[in-house]
Protein backbone atom coordinates (compact mmCIF):
# COMPACT_ATOMS: atom_id res chain seq x y z
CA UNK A 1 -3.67 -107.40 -82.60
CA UNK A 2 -1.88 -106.96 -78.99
CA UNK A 3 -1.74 -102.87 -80.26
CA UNK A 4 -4.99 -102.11 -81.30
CA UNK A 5 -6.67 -104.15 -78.50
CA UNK A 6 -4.55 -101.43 -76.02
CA UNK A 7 -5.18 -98.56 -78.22
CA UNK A 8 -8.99 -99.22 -78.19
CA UNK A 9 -8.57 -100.46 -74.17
CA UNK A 10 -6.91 -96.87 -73.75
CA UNK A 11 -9.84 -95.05 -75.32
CA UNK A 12 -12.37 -96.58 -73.85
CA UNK A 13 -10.47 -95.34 -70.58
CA UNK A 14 -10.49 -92.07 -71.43
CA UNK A 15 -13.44 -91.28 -73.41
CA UNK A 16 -15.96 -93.86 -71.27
CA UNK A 17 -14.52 -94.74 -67.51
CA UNK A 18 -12.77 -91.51 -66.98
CA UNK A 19 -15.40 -89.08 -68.56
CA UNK A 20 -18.63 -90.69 -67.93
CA UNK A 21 -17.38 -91.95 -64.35
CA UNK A 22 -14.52 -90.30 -62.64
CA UNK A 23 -14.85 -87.31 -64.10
CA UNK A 24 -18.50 -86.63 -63.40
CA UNK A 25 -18.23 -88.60 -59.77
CA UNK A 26 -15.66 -86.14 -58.61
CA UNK A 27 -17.50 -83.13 -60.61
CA UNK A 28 -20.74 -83.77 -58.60
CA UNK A 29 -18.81 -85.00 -54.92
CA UNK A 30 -16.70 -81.32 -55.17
CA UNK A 31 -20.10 -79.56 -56.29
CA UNK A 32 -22.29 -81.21 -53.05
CA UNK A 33 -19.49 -80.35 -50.33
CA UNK A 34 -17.89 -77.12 -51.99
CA UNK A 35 -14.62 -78.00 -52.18
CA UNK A 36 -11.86 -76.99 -54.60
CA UNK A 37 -10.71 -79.96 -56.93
CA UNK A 38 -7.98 -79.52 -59.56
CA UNK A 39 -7.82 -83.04 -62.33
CA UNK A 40 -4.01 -83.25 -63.03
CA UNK A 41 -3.10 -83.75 -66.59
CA UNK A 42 -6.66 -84.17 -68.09
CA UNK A 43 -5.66 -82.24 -71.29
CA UNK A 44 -6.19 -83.56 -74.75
CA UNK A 45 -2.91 -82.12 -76.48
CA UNK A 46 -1.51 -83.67 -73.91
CA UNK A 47 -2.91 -87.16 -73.99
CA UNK A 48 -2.65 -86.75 -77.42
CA UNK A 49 1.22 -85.91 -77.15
CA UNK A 50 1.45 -89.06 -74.53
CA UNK A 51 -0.46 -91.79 -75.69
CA UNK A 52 2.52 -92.71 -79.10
CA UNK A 53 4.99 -93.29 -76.01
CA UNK A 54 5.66 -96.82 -75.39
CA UNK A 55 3.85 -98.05 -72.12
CA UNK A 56 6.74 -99.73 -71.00
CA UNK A 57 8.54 -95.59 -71.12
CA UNK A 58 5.26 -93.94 -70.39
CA UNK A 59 4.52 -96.03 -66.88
CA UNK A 60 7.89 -97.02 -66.22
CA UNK A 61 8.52 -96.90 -62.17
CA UNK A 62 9.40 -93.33 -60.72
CA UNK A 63 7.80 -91.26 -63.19
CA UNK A 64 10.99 -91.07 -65.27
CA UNK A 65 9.29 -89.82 -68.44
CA UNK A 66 8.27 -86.78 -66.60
CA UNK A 67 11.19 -86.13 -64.47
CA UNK A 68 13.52 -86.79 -68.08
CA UNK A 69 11.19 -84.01 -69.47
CA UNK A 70 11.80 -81.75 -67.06
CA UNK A 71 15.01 -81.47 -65.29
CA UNK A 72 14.81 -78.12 -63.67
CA UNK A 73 12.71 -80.29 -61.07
CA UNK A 74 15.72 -81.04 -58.06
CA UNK A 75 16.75 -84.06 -56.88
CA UNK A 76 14.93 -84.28 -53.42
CA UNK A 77 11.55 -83.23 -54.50
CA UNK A 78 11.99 -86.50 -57.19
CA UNK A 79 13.11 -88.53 -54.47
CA UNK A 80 10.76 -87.54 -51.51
CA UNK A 81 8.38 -90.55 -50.46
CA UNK A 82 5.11 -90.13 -51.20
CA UNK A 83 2.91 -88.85 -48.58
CA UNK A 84 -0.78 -88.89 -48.26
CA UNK A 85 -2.85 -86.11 -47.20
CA UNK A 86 -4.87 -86.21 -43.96
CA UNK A 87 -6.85 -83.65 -41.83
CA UNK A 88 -5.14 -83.65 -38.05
CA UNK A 89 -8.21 -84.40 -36.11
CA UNK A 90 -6.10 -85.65 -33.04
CA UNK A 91 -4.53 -82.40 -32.66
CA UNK A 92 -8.11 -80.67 -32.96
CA UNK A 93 -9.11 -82.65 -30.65
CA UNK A 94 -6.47 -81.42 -28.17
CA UNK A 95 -6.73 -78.04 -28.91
CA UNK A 96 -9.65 -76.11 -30.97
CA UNK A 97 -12.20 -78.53 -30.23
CA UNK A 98 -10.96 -79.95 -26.77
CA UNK A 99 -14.17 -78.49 -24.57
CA UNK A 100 -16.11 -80.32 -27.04
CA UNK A 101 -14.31 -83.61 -26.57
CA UNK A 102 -14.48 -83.34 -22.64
CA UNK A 103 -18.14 -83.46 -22.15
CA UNK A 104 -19.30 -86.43 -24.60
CA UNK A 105 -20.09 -88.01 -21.71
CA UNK A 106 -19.12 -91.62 -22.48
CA UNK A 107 -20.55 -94.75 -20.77
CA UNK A 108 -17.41 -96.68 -18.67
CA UNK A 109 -18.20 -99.46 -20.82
CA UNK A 110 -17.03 -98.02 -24.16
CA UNK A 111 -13.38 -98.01 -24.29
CA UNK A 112 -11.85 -94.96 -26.05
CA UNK A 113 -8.53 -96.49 -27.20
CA UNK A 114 -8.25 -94.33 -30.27
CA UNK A 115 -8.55 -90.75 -31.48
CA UNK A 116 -11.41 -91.95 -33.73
CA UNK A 117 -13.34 -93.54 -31.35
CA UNK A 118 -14.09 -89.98 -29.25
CA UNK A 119 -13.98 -88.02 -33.12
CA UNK A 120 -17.42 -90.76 -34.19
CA UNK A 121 -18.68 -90.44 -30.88
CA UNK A 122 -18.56 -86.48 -31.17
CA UNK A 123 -19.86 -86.75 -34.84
CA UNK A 124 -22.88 -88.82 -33.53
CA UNK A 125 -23.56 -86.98 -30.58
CA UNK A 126 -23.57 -83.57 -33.06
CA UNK A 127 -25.77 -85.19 -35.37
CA UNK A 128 -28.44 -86.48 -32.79
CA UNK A 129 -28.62 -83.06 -31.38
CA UNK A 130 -29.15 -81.68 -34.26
CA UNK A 131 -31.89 -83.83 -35.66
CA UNK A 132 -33.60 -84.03 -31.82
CA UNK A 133 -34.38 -80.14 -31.77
């Protein structure tokens, strides 16, 4: 019973959660802001050609299935720690938006202790100039 209850858990994954949610979430957040967004490994032949694996091969630690697959892939890409992604708005700040950042204007009583606190304060002071004219 443990098997079918993971095969039908797995396609309710695919064909409910990640179509009717993820999918379509992500389809209309890329639309709204026009940004390029590539789904890794959303292919049926593939998921198809994955899903007979053995879960405790197909999500074992390290991606091993994939780097056994393909072994052209070197040794310090499969070892490099994961890094996320992240815009450098405390460099912007510094440089290509620094005039901007200067004259916020800030009351003494609102400390500044972080980057983000002059970025929101910027935002908001856009956004109210904006709506005011």
């Amino acid at each position: 019973m443990c098997g079918i209850a993971a095969i039908l858990s797995i396609d309710l994954e695919l064909t409910q959660y990640m179509r009717n949610q993820l999918l379509r979430d992500s389809n209309i957040m890329r639309m709204n802001w026009g940004l390029k967004l590539r789904v890794p490994l959303v292919d049926k032949a593939l998921l198809e050609a994955v899903a007979p694996i053995p879960s405790r091969i197909r999500l074992a630690p390290g991606n091993k299935l994939l780097t056994q697959a393909v072994t052209e892939v070197p040794d310090w890409v499969i070892n490099k720690p994961k890094k996320g992604f992240y815009f450098p708005f405390e460099s912007w700040m510094e440089s290509k938006f620094g005039d901007y950042f200067q004259n916020l204007n800030i009351p003494a009583n609102i400390p500044l202790n972080s980057w983000y606190r002059s970025w929101s304060l910027a935002i908001l002071k856009y956004w109210w100039e904006q709506i005011r004219s």
